[in-house]
PDB file of N, CA and C in Angstrom:
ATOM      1  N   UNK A   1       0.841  -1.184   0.000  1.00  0.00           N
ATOM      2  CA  UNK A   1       0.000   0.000   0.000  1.00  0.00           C
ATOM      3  C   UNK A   1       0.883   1.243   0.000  1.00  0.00           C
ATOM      4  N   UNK A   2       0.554   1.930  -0.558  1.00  0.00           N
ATOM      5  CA  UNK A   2       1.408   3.106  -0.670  1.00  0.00           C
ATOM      6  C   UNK A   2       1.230   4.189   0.684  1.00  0.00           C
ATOM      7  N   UNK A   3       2.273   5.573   0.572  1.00  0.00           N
ATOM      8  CA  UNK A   3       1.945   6.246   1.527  1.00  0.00           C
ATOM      9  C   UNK A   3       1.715   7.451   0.987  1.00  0.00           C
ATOM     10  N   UNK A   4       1.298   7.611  -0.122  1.00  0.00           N
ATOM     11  CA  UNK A   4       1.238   8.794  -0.738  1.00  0.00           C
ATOM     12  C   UNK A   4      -0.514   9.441  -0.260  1.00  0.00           C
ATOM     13  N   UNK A   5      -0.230  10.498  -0.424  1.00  0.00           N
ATOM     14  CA  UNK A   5      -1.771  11.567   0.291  1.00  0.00           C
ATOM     15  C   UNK A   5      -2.062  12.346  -1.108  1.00  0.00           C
ATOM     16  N   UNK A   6      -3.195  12.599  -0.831  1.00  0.00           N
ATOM     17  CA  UNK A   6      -4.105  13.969  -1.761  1.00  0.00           C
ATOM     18  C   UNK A   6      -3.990  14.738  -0.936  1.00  0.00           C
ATOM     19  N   UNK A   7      -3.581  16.416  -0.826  1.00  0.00           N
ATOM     20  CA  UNK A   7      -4.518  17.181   0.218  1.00  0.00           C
ATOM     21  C   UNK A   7      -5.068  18.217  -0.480  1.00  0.00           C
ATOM     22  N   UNK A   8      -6.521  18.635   0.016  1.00  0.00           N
ATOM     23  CA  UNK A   8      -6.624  19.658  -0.978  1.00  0.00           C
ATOM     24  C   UNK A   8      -7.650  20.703   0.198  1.00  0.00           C
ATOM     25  N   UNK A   9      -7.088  21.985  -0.698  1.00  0.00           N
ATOM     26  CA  UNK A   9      -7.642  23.097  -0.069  1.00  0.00           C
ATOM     27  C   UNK A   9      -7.912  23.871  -1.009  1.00  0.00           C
ATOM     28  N   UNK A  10      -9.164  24.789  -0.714  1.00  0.00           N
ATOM     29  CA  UNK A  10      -8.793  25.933  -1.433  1.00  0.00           C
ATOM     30  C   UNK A  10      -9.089  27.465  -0.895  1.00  0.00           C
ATOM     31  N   UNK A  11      -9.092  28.455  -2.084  1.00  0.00           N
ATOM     32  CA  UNK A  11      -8.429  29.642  -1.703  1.00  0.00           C
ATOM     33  C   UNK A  11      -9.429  30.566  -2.414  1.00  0.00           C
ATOM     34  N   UNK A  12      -9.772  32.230  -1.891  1.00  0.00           N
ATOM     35  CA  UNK A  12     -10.326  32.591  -2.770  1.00  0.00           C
ATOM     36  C   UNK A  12      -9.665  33.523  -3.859  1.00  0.00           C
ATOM     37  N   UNK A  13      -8.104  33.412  -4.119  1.00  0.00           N
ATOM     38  CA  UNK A  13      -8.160  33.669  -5.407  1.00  0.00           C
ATOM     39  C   UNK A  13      -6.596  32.933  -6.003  1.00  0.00           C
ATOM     40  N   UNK A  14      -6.742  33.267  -7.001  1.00  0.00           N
ATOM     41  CA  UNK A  14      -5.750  32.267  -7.737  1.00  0.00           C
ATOM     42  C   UNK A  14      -4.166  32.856  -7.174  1.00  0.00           C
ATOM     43  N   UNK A  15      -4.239  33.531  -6.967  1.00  0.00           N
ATOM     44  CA  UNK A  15      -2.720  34.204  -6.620  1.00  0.00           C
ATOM     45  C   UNK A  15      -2.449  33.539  -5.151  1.00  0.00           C
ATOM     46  N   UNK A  16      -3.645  33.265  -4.731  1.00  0.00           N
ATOM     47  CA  UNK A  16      -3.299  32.677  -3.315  1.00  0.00           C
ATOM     48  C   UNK A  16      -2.857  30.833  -3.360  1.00  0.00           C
ATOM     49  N   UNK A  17      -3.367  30.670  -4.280  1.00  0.00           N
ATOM     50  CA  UNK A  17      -3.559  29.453  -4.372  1.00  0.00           C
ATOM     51  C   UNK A  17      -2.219  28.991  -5.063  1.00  0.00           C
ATOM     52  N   UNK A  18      -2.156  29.835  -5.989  1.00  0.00           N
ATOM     53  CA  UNK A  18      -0.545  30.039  -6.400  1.00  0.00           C
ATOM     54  C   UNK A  18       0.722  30.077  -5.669  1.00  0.00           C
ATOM     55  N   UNK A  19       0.184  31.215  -4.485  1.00  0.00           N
ATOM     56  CA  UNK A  19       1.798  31.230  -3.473  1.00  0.00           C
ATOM     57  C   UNK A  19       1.626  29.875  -2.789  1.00  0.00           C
ATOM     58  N   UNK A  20       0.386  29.510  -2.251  1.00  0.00           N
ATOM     59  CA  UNK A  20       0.525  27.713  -1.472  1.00  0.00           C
ATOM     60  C   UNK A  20       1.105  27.201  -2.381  1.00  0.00           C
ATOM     61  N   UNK A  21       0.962  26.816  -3.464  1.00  0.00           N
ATOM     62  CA  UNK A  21       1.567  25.637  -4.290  1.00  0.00           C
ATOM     63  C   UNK A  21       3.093  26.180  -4.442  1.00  0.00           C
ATOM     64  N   UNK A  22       3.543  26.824  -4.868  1.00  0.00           N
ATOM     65  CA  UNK A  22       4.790  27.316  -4.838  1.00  0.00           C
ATOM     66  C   UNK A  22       5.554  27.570  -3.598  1.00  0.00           C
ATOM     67  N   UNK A  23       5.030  27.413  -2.692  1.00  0.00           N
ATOM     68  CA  UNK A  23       5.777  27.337  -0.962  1.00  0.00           C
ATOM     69  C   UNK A  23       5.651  25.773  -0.474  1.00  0.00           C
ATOM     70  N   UNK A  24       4.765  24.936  -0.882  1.00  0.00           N
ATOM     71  CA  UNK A  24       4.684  23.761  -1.016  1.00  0.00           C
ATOM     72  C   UNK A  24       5.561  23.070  -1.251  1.00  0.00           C
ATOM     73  N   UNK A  25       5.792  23.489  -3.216  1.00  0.00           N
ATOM     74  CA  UNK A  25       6.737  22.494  -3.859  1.00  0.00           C
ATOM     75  C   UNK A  25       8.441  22.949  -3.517  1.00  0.00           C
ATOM     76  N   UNK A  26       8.515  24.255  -3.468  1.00  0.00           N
ATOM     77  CA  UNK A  26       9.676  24.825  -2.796  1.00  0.00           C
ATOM     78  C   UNK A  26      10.058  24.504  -1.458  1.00  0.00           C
ATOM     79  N   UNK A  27       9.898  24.064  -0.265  1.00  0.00           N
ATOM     80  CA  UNK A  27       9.769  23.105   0.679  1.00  0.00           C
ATOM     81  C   UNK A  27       9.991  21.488   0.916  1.00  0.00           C
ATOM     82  N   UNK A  28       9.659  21.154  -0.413  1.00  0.00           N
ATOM     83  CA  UNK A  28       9.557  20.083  -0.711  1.00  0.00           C
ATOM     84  C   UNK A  28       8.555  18.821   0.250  1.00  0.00           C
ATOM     85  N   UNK A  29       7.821  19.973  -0.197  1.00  0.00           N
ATOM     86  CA  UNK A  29       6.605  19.058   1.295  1.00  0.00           C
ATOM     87  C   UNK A  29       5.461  18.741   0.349  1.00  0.00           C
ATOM     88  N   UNK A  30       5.155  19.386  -0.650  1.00  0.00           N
ATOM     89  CA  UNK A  30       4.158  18.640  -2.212  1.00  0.00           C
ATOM     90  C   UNK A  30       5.747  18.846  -3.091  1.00  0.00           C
ATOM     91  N   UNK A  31       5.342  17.260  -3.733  1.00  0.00           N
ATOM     92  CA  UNK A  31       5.977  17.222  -5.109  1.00  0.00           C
ATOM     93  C   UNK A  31       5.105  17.841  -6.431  1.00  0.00           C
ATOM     94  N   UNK A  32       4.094  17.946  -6.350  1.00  0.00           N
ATOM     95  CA  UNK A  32       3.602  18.781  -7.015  1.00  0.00           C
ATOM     96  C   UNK A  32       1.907  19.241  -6.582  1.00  0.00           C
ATOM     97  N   UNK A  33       1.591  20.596  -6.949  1.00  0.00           N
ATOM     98  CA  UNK A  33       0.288  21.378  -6.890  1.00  0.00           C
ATOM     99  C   UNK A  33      -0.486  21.668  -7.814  1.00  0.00           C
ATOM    100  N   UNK A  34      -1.296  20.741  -8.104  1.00  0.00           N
ATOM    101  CA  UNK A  34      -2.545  21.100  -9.412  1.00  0.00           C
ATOM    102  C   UNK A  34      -3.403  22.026  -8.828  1.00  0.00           C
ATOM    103  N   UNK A  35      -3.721  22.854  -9.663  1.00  0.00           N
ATOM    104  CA  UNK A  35      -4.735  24.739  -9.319  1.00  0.00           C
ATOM    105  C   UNK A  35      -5.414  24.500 -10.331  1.00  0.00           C
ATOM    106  N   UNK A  36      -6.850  24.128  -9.727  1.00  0.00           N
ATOM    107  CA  UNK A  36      -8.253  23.929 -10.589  1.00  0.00           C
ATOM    108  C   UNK A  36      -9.162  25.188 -10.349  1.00  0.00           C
ATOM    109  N   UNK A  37      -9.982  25.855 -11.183  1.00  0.00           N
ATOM    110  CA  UNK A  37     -10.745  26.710 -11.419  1.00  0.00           C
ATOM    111  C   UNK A  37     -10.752  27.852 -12.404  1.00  0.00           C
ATOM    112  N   UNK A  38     -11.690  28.405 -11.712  1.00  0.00           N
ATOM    113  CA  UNK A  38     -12.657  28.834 -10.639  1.00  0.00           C
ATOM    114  C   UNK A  38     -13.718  28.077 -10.248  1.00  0.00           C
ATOM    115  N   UNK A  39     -13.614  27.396  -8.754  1.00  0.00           N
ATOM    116  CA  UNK A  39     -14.911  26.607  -8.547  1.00  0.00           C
ATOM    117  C   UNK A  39     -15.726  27.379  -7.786  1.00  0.00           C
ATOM    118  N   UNK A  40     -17.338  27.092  -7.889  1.00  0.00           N
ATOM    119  CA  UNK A  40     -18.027  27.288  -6.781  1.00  0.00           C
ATOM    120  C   UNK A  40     -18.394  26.655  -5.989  1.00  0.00           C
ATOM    121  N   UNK A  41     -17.676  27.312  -4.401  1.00  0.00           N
ATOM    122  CA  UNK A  41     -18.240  26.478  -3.325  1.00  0.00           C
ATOM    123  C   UNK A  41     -19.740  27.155  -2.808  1.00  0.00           C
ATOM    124  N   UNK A  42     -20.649  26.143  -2.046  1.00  0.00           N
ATOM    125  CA  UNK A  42     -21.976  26.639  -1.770  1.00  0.00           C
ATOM    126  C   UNK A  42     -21.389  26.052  -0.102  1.00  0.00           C
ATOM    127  N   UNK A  43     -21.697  26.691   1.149  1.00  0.00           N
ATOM    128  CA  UNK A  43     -21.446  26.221   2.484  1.00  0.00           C
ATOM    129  C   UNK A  43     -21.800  27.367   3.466  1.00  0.00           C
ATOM    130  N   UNK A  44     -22.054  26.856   4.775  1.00  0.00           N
ATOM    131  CA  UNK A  44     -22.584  27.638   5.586  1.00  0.00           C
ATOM    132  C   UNK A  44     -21.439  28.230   6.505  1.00  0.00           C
ATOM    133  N   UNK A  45     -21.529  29.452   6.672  1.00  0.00           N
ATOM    134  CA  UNK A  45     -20.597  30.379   7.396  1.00  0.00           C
ATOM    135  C   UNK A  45     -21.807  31.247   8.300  1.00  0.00           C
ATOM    136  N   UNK A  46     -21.168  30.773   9.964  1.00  0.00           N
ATOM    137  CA  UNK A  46     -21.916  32.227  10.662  1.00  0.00           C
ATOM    138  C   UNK A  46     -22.911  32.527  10.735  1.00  0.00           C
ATOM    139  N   UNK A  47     -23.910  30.892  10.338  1.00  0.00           N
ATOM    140  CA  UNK A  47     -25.259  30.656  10.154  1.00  0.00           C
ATOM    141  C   UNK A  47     -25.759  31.193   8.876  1.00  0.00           C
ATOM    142  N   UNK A  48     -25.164  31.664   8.190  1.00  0.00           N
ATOM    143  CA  UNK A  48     -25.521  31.802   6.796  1.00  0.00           C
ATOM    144  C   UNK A  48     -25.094  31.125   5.354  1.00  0.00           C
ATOM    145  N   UNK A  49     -26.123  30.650   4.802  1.00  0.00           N
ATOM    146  CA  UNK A  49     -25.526  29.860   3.274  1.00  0.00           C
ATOM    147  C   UNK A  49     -24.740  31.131   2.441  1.00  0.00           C
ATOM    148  N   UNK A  50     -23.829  30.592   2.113  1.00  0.00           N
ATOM    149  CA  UNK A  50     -22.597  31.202   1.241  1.00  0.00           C
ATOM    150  C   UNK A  50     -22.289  30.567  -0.022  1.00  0.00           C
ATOM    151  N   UNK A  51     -22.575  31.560  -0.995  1.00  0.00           N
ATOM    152  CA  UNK A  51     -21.584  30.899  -1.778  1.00  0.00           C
ATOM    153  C   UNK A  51     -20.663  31.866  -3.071  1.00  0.00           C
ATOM    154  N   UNK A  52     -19.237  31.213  -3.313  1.00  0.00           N
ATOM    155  CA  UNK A  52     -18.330  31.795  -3.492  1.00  0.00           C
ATOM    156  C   UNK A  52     -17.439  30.919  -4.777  1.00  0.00           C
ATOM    157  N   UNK A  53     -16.624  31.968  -5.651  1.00  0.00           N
ATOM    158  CA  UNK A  53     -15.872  31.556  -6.387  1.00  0.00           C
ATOM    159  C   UNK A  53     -14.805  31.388  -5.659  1.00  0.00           C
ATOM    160  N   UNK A  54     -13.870  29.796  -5.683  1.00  0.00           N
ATOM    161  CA  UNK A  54     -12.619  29.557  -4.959  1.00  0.00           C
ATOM    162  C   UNK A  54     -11.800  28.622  -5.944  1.00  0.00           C
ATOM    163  N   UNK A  55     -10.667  28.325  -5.552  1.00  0.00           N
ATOM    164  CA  UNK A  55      -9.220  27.650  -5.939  1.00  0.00           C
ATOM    165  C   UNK A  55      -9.210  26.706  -5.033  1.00  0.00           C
ATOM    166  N   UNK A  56      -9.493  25.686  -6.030  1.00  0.00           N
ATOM    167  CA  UNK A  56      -8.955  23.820  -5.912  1.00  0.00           C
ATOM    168  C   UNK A  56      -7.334  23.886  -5.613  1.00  0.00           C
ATOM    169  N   UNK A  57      -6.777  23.429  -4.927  1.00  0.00           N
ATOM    170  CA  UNK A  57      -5.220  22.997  -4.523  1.00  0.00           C
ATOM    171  C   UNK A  57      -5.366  21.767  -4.502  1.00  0.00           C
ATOM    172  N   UNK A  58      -4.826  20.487  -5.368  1.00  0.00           N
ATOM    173  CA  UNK A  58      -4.289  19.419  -5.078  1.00  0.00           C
ATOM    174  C   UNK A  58      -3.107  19.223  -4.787  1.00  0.00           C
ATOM    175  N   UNK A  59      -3.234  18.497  -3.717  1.00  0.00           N
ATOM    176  CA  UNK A  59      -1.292  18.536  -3.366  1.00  0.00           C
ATOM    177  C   UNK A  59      -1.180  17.406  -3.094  1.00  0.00           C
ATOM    178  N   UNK A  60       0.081  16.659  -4.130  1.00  0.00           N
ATOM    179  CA  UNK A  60       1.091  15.600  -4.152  1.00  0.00           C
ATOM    180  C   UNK A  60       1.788  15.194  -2.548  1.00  0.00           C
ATOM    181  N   UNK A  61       1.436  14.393  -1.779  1.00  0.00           N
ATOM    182  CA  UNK A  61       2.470  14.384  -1.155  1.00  0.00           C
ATOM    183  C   UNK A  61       2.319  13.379  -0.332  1.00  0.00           C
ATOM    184  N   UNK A  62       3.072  12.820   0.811  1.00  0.00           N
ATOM    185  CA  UNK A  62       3.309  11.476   1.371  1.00  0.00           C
ATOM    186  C   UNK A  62       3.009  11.856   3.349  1.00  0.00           C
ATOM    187  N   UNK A  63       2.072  10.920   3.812  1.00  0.00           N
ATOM    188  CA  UNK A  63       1.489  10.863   4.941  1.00  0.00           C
ATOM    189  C   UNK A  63       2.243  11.070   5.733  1.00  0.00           C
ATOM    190  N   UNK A  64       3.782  10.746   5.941  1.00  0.00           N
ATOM    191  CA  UNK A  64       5.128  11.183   7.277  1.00  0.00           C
ATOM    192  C   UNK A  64       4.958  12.860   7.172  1.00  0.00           C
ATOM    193  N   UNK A  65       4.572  13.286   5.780  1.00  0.00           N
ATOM    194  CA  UNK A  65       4.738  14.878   5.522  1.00  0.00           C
ATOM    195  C   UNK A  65       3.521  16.004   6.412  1.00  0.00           C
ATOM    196  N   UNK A  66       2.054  14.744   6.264  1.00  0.00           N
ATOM    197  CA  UNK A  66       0.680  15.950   6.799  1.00  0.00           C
ATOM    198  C   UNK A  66       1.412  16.303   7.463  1.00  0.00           C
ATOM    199  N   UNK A  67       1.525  16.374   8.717  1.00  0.00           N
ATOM    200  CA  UNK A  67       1.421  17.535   9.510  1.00  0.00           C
ATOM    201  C   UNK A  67       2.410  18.819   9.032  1.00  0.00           C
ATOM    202  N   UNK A  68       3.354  18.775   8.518  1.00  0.00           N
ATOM    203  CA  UNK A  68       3.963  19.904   7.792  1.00  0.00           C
ATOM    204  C   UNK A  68       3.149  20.364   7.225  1.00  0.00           C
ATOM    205  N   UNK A  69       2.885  19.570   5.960  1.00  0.00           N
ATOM    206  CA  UNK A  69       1.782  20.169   4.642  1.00  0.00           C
ATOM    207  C   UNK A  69       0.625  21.587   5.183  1.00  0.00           C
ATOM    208  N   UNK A  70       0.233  20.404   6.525  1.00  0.00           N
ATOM    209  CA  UNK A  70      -0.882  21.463   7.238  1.00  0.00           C
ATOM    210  C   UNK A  70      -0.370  22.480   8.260  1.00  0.00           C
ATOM    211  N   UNK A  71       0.675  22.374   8.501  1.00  0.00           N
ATOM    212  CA  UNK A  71       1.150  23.645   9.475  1.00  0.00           C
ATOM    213  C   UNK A  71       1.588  24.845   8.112  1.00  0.00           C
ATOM    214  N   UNK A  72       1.986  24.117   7.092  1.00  0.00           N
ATOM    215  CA  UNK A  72       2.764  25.051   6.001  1.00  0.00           C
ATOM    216  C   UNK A  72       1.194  25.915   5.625  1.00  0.00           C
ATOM    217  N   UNK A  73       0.112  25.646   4.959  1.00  0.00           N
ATOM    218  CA  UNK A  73      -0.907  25.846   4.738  1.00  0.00           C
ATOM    219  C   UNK A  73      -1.585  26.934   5.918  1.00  0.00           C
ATOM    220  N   UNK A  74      -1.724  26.426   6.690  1.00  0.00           N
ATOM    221  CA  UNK A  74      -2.252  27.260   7.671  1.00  0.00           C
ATOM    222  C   UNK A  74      -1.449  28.650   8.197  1.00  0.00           C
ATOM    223  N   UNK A  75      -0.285  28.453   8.052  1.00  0.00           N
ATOM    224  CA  UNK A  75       0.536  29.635   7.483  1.00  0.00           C
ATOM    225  C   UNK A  75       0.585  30.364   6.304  1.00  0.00           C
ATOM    226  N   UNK A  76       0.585  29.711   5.295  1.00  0.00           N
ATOM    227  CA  UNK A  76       0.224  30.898   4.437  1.00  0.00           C
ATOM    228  C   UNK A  76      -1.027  31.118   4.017  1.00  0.00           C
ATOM    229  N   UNK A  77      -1.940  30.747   4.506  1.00  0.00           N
ATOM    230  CA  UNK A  77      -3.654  30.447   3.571  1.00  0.00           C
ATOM    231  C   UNK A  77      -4.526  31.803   4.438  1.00  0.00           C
ATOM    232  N   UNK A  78      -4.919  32.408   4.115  1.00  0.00           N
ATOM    233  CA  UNK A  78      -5.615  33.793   4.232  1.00  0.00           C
ATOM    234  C   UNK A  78      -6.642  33.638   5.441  1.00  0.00           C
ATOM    235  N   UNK A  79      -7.610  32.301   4.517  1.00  0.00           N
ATOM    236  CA  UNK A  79      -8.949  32.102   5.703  1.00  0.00           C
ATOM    237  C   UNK A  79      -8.485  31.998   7.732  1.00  0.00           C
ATOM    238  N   UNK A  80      -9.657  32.145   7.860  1.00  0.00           N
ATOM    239  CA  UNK A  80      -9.957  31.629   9.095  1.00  0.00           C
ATOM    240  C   UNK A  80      -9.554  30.066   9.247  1.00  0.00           C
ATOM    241  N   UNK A  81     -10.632  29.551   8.670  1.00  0.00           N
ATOM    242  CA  UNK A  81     -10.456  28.106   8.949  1.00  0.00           C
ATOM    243  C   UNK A  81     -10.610  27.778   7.400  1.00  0.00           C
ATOM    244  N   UNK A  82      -9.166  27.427   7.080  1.00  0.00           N
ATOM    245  CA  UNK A  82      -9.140  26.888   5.465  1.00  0.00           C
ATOM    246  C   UNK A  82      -9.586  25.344   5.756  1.00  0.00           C
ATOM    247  N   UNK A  83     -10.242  24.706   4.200  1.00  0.00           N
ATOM    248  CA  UNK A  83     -10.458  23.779   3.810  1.00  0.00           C
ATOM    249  C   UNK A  83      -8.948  22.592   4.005  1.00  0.00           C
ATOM    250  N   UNK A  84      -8.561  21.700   4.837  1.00  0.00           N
ATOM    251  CA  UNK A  84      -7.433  20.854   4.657  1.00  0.00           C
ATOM    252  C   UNK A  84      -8.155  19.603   4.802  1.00  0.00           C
ATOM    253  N   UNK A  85      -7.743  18.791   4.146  1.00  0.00           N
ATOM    254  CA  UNK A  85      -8.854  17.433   3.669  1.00  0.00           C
ATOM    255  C   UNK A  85      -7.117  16.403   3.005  1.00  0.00           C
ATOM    256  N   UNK A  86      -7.184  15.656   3.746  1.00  0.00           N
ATOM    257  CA  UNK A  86      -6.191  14.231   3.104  1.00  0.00           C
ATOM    258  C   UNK A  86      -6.934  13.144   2.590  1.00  0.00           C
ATOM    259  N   UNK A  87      -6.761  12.782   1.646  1.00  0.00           N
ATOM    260  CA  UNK A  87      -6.883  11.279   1.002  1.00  0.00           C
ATOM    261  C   UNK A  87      -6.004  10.227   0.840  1.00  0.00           C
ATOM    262  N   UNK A  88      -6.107   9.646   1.668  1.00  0.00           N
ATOM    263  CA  UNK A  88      -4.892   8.598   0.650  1.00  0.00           C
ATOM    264  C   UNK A  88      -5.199   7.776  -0.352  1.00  0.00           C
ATOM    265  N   UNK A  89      -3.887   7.667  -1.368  1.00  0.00           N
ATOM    266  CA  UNK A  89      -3.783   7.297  -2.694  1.00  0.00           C
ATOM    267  C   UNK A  89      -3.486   5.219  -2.201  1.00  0.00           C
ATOM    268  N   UNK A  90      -4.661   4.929  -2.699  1.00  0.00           N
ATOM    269  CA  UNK A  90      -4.702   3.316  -2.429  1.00  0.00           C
ATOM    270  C   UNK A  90      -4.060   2.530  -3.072  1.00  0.00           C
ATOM    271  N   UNK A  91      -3.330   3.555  -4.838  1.00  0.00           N
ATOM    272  CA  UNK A  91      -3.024   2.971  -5.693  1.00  0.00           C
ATOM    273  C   UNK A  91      -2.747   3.762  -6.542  1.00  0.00           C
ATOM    274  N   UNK A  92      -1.506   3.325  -7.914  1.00  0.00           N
ATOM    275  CA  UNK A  92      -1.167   4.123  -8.418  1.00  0.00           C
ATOM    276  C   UNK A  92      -0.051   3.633  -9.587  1.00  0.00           C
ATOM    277  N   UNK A  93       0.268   4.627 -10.379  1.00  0.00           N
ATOM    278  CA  UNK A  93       1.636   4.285 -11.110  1.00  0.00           C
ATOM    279  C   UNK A  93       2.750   4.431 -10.368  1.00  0.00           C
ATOM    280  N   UNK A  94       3.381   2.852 -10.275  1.00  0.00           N
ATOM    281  CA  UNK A  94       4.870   2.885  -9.574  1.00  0.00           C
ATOM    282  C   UNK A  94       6.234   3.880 -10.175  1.00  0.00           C
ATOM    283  N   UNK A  95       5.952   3.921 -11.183  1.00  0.00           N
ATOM    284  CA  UNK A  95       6.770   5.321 -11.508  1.00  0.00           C
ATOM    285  C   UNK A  95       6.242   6.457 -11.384  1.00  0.00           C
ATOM    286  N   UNK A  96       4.778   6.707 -10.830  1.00  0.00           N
ATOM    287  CA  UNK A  96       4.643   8.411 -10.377  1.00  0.00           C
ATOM    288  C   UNK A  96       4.840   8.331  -9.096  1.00  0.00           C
ATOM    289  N   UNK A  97       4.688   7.140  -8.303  1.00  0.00           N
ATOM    290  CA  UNK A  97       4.853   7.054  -6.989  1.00  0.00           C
ATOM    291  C   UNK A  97       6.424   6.936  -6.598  1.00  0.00           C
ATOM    292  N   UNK A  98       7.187   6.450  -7.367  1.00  0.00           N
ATOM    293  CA  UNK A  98       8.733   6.898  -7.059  1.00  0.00           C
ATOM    294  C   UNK A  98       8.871   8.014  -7.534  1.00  0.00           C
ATOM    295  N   UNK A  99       8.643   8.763  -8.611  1.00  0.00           N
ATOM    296  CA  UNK A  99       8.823   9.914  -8.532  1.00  0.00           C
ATOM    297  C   UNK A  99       8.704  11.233  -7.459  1.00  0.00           C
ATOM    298  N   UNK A 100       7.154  10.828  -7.150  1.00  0.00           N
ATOM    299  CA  UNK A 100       6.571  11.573  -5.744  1.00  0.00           C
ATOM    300  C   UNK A 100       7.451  11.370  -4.894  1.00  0.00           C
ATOM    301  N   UNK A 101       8.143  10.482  -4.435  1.00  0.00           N
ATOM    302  CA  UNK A 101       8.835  10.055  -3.114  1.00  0.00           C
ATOM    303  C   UNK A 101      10.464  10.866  -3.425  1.00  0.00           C
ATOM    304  N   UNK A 102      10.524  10.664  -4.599  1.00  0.00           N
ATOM    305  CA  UNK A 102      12.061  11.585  -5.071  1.00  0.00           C
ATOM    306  C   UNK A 102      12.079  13.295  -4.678  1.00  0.00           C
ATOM    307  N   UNK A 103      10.949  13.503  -5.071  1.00  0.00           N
ATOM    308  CA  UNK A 103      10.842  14.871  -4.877  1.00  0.00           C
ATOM    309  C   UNK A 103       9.971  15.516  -3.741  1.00  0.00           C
ATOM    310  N   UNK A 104      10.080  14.821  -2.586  1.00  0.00           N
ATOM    311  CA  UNK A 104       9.802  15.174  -1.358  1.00  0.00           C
ATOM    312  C   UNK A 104      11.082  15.060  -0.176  1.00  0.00           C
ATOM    313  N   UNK A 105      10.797  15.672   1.090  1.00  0.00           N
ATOM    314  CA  UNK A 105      11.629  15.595   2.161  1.00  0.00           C
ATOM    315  C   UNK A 105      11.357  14.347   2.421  1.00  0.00           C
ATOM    316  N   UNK A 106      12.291  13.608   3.409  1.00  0.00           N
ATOM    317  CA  UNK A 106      12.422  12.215   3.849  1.00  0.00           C
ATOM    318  C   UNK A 106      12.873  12.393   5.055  1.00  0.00           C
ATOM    319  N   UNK A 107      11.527  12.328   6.171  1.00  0.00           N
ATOM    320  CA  UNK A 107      11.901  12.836   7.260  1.00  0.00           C
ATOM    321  C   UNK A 107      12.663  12.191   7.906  1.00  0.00           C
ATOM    322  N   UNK A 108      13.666  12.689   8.674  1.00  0.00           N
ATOM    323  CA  UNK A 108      14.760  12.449   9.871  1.00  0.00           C
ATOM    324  C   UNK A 108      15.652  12.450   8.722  1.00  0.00           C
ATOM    325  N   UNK A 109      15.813  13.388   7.914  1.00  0.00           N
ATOM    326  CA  UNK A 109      17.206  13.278   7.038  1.00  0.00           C
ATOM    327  C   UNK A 109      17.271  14.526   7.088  1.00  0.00           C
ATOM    328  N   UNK A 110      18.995  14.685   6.907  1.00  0.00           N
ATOM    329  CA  UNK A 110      19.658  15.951   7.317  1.00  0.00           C
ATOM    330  C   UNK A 110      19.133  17.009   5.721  1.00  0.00           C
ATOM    331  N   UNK A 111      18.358  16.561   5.288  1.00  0.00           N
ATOM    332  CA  UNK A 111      17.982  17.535   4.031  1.00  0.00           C
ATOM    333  C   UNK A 111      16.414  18.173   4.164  1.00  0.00           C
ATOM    334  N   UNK A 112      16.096  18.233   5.590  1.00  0.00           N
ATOM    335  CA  UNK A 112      14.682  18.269   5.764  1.00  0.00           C
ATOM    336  C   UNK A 112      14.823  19.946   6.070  1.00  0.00           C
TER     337      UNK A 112
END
């Protein structure tokens, strides 16, 4: 079984969603950040239905990493309480999954 994660958040505008993915992959905490939209989210805020144009973040990256991923995020992400959601990947191409693992930190190594 692999240890690779989905995480995804998003943002309300692309520039934001932009600096996460690029502080991400620069970190080396996502091997890579797919930026989908403009989506609309519909959700309740403050007892009121909301709804808003936002930025999909998929982020590449491996389960030893969440809690970085999400401390990194919650540092740079604007909201109150941003969207952070993990999946794990059950399955996959063994060459995107060594790849992923190449281009991440490997924690307890002096390159972290």
């Amino acid at each position: 079984m692999s240890d690779a994660l989905q995480v995804v958040t998003t943002t309300e505008t692309k520039a934001d969603a932009e600096r996460i993915a690029a502080a991400l992959v620069e970190r080396r905490l996502a091997a890579c950040v797919q930026i989908v939209g403009p989506i609309t989210s519909t959700f309740r805020w403050e007892g009121k239905i909301q709804t808003s144009e936002e930025w999909l973040c998929i982020v590449k990256t491996r389960r030893p990493l969440y809690v970085l991923v999400e401390e990194a995020i919650r540092e740079l992400h604007p909201y109150q309480v941003p969207e952070i959601l993990a999946t794990a990947v059950v399955a996959g191409s063994q060459t995107y999954l060594d790849w992923l693992r190449g281009e991440l930190l490997t924690p307890g190594t002096d390159h972290e």
